[in-house]
N, C-alpha and C. Protein backbone atom coordinates (compact mmCIF):
# COMPACT_ATOMS: atom_id res chain seq x y z
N UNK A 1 -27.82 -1.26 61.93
CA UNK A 1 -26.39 -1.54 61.71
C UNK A 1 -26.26 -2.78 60.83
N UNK A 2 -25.63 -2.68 59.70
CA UNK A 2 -25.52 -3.97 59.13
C UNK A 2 -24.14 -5.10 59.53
N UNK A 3 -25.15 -5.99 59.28
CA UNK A 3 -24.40 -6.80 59.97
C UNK A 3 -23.41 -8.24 59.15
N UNK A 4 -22.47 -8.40 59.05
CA UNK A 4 -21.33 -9.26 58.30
C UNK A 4 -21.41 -10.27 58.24
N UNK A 5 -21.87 -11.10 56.83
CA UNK A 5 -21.85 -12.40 56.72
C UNK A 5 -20.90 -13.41 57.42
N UNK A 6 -21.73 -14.22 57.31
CA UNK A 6 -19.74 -15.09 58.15
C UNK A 6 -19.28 -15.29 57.30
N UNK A 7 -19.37 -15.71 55.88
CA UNK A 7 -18.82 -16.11 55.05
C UNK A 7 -17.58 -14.91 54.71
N UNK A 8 -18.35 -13.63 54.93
CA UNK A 8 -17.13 -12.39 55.12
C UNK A 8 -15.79 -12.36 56.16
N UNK A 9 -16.53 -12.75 57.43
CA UNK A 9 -15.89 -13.03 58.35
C UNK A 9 -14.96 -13.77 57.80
N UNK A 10 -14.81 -14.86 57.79
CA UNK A 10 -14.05 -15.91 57.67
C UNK A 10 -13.30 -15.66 56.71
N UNK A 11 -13.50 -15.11 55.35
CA UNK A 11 -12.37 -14.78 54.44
C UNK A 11 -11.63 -13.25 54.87
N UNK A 12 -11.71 -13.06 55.65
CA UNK A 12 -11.48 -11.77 56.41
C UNK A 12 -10.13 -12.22 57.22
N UNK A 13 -10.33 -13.33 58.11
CA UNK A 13 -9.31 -14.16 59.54
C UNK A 13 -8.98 -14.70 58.29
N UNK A 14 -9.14 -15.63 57.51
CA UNK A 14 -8.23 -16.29 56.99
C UNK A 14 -7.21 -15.68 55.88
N UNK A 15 -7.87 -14.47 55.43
CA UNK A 15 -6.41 -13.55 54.72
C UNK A 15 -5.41 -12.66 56.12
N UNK A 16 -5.91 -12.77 57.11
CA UNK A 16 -4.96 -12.49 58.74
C UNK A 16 -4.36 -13.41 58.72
N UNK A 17 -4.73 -14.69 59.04
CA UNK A 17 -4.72 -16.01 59.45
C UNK A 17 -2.89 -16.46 58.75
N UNK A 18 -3.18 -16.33 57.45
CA UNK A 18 -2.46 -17.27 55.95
C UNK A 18 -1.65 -15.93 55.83
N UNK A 19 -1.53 -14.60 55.87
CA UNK A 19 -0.42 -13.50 55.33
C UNK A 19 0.58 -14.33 56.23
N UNK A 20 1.58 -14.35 55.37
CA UNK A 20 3.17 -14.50 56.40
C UNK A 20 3.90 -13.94 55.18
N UNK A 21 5.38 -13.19 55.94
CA UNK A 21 6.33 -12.63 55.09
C UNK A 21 7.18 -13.66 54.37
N UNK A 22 6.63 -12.90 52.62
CA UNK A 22 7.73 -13.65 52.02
C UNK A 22 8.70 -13.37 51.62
N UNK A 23 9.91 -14.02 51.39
CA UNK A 23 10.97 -13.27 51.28
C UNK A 23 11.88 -13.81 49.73
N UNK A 24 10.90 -14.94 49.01
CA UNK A 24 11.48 -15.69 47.61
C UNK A 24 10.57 -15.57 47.20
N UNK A 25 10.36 -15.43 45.45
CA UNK A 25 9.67 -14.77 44.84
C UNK A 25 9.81 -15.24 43.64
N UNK A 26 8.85 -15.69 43.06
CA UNK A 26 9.03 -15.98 41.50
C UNK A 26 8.67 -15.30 40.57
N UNK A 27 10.32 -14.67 40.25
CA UNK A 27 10.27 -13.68 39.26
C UNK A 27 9.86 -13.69 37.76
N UNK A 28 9.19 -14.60 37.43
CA UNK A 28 8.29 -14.49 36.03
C UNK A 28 6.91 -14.02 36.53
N UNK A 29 6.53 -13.67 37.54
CA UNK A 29 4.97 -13.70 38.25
C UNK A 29 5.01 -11.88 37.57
N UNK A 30 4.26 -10.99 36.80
CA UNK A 30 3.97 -10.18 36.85
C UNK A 30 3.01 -9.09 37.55
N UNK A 31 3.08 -7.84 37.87
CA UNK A 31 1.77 -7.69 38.22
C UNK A 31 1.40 -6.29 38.00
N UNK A 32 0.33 -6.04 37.02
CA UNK A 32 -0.04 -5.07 36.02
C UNK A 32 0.02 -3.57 36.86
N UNK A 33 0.64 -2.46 36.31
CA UNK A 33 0.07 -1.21 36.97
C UNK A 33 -1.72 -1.39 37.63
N UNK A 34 -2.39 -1.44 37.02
CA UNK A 34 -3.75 -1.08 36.92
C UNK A 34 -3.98 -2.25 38.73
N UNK A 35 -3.28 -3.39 38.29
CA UNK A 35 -3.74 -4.05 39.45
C UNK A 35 -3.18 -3.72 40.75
N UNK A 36 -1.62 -2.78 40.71
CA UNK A 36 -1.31 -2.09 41.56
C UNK A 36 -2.24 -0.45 42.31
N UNK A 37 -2.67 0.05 41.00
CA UNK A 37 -3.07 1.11 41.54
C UNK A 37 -4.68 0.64 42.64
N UNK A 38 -4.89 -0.22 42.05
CA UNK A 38 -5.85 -1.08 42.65
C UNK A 38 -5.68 -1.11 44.26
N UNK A 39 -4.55 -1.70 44.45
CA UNK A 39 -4.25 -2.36 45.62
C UNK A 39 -3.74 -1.16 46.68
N UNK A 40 -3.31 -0.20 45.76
CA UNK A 40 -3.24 1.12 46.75
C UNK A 40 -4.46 1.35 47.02
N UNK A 41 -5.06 1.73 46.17
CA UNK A 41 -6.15 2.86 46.43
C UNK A 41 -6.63 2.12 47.35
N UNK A 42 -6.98 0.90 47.48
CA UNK A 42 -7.32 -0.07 48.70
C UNK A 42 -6.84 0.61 50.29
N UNK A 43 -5.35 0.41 49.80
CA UNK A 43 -4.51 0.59 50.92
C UNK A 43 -5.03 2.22 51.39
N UNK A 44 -5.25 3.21 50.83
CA UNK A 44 -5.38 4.49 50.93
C UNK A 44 -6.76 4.86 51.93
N UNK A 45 -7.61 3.74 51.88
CA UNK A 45 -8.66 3.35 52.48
C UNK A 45 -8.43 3.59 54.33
N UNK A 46 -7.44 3.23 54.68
CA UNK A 46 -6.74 3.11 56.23
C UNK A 46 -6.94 4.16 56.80
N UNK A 47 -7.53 4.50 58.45
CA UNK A 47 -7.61 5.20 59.13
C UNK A 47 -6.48 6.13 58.98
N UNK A 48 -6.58 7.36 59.14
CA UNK A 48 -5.48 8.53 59.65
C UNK A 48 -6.21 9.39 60.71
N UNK A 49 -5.29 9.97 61.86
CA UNK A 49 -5.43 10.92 62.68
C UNK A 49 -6.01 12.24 61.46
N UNK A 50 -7.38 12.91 61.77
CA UNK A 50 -8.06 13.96 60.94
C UNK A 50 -7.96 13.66 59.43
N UNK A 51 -8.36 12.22 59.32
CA UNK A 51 -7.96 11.95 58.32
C UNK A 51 -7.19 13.03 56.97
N UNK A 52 -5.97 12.81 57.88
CA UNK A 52 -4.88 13.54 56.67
C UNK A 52 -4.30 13.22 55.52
N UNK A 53 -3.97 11.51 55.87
CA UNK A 53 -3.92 10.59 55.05
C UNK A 53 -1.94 10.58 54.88
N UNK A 54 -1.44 10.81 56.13
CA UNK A 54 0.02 10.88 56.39
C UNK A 54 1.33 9.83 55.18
N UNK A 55 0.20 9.51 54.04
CA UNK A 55 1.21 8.55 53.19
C UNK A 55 1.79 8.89 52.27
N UNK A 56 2.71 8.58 51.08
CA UNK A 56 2.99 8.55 49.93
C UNK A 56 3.48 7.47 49.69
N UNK A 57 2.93 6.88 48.32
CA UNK A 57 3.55 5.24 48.10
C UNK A 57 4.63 5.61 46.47
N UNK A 58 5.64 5.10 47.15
CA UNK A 58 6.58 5.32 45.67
C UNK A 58 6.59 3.56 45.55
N UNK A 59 6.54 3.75 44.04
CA UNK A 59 6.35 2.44 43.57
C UNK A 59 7.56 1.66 42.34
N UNK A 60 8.31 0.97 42.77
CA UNK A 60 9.34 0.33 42.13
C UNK A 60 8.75 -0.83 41.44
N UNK A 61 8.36 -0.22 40.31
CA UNK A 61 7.52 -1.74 38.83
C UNK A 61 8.80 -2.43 38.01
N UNK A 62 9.73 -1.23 37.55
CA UNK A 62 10.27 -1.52 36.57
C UNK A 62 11.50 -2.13 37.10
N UNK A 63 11.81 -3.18 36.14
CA UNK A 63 13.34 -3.90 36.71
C UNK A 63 14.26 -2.54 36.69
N UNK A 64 14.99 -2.26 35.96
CA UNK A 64 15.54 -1.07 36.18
C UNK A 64 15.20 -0.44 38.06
N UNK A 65 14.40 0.40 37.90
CA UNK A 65 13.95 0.96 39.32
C UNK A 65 14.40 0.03 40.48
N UNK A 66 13.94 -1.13 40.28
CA UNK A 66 14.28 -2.38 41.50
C UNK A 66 15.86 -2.87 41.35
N UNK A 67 16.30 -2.72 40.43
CA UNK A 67 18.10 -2.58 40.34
C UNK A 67 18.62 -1.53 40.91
N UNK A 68 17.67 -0.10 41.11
CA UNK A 68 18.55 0.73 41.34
C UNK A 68 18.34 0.77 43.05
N UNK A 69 17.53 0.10 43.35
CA UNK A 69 17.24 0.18 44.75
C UNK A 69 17.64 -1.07 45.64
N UNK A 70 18.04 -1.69 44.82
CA UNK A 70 18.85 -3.08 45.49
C UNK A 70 19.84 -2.83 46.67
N UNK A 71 20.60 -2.33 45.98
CA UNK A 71 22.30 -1.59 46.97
C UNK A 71 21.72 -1.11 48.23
N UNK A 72 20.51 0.07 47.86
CA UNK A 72 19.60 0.56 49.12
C UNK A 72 19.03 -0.64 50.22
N UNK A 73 19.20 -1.28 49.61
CA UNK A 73 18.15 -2.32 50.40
C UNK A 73 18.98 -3.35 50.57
N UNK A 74 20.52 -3.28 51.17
CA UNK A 74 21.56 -4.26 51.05
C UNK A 74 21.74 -5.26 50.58
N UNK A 75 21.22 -4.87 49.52
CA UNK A 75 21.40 -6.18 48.46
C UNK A 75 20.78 -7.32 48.62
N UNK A 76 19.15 -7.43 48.92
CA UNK A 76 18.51 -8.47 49.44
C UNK A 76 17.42 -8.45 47.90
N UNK A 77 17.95 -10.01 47.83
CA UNK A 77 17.49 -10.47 46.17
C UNK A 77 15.54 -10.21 46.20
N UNK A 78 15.33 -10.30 47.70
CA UNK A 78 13.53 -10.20 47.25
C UNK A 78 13.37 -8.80 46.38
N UNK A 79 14.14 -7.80 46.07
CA UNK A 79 14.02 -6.85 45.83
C UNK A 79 13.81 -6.51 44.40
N UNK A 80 14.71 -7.46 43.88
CA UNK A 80 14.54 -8.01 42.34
C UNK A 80 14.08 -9.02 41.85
N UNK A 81 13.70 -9.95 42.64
CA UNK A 81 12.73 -11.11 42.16
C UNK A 81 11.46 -10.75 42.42
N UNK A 82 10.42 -9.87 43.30
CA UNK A 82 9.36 -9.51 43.01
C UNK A 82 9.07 -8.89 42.29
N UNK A 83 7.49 -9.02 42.34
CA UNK A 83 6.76 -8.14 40.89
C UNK A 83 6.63 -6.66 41.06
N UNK A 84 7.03 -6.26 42.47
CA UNK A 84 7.29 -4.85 42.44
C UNK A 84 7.53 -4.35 44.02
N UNK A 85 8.06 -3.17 44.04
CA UNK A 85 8.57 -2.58 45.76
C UNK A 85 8.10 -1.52 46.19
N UNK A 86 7.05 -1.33 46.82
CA UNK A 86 6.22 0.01 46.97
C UNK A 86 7.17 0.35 48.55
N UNK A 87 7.82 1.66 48.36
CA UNK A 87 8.37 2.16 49.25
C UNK A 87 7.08 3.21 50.14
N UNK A 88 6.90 2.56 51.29
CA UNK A 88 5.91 3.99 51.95
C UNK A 88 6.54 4.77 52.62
N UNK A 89 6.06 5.91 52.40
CA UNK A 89 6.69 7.43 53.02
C UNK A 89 5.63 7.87 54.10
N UNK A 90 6.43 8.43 54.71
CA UNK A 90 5.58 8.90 55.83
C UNK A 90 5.67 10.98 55.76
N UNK A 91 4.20 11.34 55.42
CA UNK A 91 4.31 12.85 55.23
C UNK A 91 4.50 13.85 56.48
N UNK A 92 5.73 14.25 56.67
CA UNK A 92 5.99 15.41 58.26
C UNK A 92 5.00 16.71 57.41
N UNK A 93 4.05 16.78 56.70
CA UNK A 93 3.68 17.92 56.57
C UNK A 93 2.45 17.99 55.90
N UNK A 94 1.72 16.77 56.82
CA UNK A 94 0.14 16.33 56.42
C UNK A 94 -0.76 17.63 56.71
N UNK A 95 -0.22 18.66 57.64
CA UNK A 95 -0.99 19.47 58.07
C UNK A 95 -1.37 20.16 56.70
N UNK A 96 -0.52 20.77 55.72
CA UNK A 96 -0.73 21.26 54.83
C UNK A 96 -1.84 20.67 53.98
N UNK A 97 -2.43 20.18 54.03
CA UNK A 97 -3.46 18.93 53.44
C UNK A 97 -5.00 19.05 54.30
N UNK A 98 -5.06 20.45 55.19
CA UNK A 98 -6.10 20.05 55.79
C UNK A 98 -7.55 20.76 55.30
N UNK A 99 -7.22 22.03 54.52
CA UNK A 99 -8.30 22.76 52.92
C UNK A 99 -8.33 21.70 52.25
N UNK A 100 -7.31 20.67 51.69
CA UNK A 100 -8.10 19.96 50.63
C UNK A 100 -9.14 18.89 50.74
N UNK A 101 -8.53 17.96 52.42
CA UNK A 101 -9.45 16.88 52.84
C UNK A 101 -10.95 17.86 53.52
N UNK A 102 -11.04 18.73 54.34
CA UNK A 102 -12.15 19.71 54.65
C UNK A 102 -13.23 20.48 53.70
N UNK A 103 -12.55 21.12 53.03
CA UNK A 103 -13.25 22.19 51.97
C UNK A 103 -14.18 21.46 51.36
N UNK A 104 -13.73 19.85 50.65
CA UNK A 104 -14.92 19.27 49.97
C UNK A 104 -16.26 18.96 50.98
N UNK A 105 -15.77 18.82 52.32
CA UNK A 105 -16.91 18.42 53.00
C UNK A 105 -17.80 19.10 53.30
N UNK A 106 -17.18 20.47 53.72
CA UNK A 106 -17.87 21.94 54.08
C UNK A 106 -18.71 21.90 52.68
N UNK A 107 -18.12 21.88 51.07
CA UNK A 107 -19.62 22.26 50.26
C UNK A 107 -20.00 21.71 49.96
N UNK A 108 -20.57 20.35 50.28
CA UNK A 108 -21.17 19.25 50.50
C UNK A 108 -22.20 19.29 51.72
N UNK A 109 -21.76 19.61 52.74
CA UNK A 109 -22.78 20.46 53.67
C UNK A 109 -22.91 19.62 54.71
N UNK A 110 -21.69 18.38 54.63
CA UNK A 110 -21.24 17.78 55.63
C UNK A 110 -20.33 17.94 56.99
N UNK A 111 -19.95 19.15 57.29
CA UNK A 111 -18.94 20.33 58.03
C UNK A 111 -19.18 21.24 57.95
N UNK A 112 -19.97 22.06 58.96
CA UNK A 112 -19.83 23.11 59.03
C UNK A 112 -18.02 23.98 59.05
N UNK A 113 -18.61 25.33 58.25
CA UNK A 113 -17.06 25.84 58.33
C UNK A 113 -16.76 26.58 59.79
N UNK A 114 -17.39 26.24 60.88
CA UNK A 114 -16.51 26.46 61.79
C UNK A 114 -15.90 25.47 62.43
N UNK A 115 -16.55 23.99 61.92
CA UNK A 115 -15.59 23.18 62.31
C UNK A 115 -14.36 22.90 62.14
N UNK A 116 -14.61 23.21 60.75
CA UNK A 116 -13.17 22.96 59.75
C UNK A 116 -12.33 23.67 60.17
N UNK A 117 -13.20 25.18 60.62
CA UNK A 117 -11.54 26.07 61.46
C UNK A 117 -11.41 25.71 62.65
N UNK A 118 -12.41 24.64 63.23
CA UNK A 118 -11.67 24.42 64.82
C UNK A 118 -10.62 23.27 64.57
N UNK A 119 -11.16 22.34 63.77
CA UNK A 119 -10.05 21.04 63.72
C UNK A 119 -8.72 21.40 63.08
N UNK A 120 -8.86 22.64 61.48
CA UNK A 120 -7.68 23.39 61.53
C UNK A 120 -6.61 23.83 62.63
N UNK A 121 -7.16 24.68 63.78
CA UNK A 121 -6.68 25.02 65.34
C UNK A 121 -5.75 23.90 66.02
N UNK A 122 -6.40 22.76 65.34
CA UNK A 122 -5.85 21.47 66.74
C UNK A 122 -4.96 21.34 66.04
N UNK A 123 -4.99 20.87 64.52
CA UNK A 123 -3.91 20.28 63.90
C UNK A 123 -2.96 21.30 64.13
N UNK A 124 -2.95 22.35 63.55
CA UNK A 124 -2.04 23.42 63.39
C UNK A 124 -0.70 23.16 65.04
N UNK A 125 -1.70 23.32 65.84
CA UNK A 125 -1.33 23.39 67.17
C UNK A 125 -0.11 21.71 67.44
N UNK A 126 -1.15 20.46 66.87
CA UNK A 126 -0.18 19.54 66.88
C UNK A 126 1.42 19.34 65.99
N UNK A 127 1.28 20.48 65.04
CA UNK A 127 2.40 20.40 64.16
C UNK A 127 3.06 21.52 64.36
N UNK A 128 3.13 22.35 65.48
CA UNK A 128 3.91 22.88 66.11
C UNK A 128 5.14 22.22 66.43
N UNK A 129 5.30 21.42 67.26
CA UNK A 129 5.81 20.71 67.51
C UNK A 129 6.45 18.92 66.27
N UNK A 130 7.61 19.50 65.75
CA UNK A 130 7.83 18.50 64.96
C UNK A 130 8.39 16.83 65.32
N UNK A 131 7.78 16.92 66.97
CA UNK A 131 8.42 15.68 67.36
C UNK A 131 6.91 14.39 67.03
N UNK A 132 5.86 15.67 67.45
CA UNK A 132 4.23 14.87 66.84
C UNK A 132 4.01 14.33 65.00
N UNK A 133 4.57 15.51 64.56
CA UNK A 133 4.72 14.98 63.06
C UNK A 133 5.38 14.25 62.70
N UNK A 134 6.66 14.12 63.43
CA UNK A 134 7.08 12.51 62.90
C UNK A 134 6.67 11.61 63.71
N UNK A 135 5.95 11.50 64.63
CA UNK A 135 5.09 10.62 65.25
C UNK A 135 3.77 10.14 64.18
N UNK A 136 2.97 10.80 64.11
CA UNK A 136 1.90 10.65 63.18
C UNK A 136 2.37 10.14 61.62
N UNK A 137 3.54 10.89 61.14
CA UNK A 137 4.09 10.20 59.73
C UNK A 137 4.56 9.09 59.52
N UNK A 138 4.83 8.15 60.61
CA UNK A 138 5.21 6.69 61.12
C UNK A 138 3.95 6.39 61.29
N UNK A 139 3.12 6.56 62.23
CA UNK A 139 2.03 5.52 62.70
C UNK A 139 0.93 5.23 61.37
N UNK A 140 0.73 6.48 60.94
CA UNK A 140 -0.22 6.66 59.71
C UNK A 140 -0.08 6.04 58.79
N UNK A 141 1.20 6.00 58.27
CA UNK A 141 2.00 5.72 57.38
C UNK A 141 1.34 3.78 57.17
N UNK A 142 2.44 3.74 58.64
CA UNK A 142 2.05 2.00 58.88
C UNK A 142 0.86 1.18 58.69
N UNK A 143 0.14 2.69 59.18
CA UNK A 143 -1.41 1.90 59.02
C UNK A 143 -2.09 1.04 57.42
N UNK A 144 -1.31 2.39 56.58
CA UNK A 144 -1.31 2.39 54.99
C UNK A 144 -1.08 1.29 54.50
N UNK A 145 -0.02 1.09 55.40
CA UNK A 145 1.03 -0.38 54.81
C UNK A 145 0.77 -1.26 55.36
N UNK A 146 -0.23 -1.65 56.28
CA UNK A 146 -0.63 -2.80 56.60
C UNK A 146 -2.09 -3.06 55.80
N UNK A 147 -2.60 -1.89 55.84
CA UNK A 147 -3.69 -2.35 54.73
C UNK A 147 -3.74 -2.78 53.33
N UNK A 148 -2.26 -2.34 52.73
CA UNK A 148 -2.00 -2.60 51.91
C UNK A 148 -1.43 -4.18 51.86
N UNK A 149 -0.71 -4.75 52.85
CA UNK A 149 -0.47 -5.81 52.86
C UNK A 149 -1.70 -7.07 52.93
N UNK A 150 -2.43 -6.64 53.46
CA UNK A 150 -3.29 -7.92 53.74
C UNK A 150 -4.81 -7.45 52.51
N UNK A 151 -4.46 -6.92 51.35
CA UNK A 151 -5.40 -6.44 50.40
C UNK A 151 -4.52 -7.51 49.19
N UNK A 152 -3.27 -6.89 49.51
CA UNK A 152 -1.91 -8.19 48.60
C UNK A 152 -2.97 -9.12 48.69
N UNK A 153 -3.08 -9.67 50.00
CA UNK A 153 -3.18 -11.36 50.12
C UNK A 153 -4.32 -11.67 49.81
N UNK A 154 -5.62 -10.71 50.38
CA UNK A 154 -6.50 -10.81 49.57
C UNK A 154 -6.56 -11.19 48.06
N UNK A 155 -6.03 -10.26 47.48
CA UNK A 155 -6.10 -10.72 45.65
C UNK A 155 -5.22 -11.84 45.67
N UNK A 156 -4.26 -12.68 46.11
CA UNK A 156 -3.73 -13.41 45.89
C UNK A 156 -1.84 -13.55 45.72
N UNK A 157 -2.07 -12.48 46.19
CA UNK A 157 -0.19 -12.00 46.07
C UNK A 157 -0.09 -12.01 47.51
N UNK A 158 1.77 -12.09 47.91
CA UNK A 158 2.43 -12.50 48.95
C UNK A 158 3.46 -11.08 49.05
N UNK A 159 3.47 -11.03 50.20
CA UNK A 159 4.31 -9.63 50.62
C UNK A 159 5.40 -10.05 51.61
N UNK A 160 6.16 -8.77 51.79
CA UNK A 160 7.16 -8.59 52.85
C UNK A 160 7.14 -7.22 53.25
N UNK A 161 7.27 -7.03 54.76
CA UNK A 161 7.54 -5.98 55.04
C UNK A 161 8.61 -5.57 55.43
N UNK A 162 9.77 -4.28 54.93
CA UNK A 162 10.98 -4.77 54.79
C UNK A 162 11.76 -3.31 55.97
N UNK A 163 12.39 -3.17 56.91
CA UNK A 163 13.09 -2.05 57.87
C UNK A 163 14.46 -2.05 57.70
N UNK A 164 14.35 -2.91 56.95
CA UNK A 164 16.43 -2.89 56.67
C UNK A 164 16.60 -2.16 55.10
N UNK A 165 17.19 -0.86 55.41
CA UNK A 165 17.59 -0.22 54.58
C UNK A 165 17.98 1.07 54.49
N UNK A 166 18.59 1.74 54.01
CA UNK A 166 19.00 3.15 54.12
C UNK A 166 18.30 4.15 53.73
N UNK A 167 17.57 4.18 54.16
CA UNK A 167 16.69 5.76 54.09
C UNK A 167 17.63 6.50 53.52
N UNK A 168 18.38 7.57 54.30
CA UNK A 168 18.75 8.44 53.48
C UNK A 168 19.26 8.24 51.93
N UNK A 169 19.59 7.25 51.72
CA UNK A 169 20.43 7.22 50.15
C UNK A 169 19.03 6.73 49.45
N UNK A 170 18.51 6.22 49.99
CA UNK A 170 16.49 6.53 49.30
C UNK A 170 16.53 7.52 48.76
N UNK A 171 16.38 8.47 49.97
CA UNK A 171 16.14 10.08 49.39
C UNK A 171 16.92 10.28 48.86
N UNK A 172 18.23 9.63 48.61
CA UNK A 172 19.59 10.63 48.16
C UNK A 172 18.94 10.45 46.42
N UNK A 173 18.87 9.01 46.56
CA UNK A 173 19.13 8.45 44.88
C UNK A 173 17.68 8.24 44.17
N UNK A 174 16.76 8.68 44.78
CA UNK A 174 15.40 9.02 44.14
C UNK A 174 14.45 10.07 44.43
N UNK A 175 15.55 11.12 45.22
CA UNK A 175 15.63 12.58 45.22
C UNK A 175 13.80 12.96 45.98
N UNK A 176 13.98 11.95 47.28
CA UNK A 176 12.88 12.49 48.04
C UNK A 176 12.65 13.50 48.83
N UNK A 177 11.86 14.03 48.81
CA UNK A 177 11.32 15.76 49.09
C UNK A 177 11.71 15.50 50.78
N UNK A 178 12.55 16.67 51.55
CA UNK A 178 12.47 16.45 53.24
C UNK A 178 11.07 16.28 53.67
N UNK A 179 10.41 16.51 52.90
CA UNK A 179 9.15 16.30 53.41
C UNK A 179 8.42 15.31 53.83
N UNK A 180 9.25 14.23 53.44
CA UNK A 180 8.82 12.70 53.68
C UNK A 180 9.62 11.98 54.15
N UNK A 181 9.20 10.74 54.88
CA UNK A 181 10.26 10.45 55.87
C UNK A 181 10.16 8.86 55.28
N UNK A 182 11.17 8.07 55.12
CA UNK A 182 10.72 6.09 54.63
C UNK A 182 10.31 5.59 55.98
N UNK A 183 9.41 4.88 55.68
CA UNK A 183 9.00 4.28 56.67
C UNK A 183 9.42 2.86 56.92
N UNK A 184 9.05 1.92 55.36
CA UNK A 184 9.24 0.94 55.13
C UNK A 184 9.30 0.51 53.52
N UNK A 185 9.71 -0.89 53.37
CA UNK A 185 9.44 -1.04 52.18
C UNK A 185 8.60 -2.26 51.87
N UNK A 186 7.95 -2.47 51.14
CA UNK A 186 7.07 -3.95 50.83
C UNK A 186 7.17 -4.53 49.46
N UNK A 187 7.89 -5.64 49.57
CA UNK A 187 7.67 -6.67 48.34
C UNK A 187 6.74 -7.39 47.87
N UNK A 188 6.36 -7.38 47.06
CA UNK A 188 5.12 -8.20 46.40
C UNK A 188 5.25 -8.71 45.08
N UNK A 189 4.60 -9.96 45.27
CA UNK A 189 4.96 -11.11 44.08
C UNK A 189 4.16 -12.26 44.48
N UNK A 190 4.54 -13.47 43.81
CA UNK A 190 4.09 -14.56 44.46
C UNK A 190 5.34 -15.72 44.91
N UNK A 191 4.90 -16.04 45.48
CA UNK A 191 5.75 -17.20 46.55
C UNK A 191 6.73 -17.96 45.58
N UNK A 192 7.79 -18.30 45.69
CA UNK A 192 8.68 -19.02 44.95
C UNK A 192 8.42 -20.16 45.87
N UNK A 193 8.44 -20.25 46.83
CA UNK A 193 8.16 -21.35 47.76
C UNK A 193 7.47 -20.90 49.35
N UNK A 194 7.22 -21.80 50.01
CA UNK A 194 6.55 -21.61 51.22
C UNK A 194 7.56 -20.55 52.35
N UNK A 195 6.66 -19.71 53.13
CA UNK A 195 7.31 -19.06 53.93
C UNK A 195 7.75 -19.85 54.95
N UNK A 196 8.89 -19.53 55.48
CA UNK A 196 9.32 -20.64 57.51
C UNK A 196 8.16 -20.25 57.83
N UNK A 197 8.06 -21.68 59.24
CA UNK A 197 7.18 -21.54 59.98
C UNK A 197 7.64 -20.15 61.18
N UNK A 198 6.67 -19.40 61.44
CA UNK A 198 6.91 -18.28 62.31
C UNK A 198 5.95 -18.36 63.91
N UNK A 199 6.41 -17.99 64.69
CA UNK A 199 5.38 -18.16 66.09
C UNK A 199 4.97 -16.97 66.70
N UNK A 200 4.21 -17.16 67.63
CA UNK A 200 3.69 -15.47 68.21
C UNK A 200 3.47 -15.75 69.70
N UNK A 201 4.24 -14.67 70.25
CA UNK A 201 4.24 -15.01 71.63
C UNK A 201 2.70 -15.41 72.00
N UNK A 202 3.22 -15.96 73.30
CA UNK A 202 1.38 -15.70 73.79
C UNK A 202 0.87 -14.93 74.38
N UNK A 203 -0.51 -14.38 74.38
CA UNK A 203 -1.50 -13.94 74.02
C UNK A 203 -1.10 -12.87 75.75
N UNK A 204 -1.08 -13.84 76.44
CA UNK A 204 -0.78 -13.25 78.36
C UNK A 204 0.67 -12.54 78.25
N UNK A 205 1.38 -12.45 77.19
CA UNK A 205 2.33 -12.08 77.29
C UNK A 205 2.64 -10.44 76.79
N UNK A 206 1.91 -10.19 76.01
CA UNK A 206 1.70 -8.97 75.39
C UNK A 206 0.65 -8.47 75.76
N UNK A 207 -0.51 -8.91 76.71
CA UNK A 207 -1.69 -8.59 77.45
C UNK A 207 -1.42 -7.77 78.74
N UNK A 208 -2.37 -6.94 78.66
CA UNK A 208 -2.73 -5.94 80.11
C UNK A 208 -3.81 -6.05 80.01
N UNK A 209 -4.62 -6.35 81.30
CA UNK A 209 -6.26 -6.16 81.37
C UNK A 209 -6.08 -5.62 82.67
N UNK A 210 -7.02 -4.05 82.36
CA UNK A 210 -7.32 -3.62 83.51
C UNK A 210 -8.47 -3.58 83.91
């Protein structure tokens, strides 16, 4: 088993440690497609249930785009002073996705194909029920977006994670498929100034040990 430098360690807790939400942004800070697609594909990295990969990241670069999504987002200026607004979606219809993530593995000779039709069976069976798919299109989703956040901080950019906003006029006014549900939105840029100080309950407080 290999085993993790500390020096990994430690820049590991201290991009945990140092992320805090920002919410001012200095809007001359650019930040290149290429270094975005970057920071997804990072993010894309994140656990999913059968690995389905329950995400879609719509990505607001252009001023324009981030003007038109302002109103959506009640008019909260981080929206236009960052270097960009990756909206994550959460997919109610990851099941459909389960030949493309499988099939490569089966001829690779990593899955047998009766596995692929048993784990087919389960999923199928879990998306029966559309109260599990939007269960999984939230949690998955989140997962996306937290990896994506603390990959930000890694390279050196500052985020927000944002729940105030109108979904539906999302979909209305950038004509998202029912197929996807908003989860959240995230700003990214760099700091116009320091984030408030923030606290975290303690530790016995959010604890169960059984």
């Amino acid at each position: 088993m290999e085993v993790f430098k500390l020096t990994t360690t430690e820049d590991l807790l201290n991009v945990i440690t140092s992320r805090t939400s920002v919410r001012h942004y200095n809007p001359e800070v650019k930040i290149s497609k290429e270094e975005l697609e970057n920071i997804l594909e990072t993010a894309g990295k994140a656990p999913s249930a059968w690995n389905l990969q329950h995400w879609h990241f719509m990505v607001f670069h252009s001023d324009a785009s981030k003007e038109r999504l302002l109103p959506i987002a009640y008019n909260q200026k981080q929206i236009v002073e960052s270097s960009a607004v990756i909206a994550v979606l959460g997919d109610l219809e990851a099941d459909k996705k389960t030949e493309t993530v499988y099939t490569p593995l089966v001829d690779a000779g990593f899955m047998s194909k009766e596995i692929m039709e048993s784990l087919a069976g389960q999923i199928n069976r879990a998306y029966d029920n559309p109260v599990n798919a939007r269960d999984a299109a939230h949690t998955n989703a989140s997962l996306a977006a937290m990896q994506f956040i603390l990959t930000a901080k890694a390279k050196g950019y500052d985020t927000c994670s944002i729940g105030g906003f109108d979904a539906q006029k999302l979909k209305e006014e950038f004509a998202v498929s029912d197929r996807f549900v908003p989860v959240m939105l995230i700003t990214i840029g760099q700091a116009a100034k320091p984030a408030h100080k923030s606290e975290r309950l303690p530790l016995n407080e959010v604890t169960t040990w059984l």
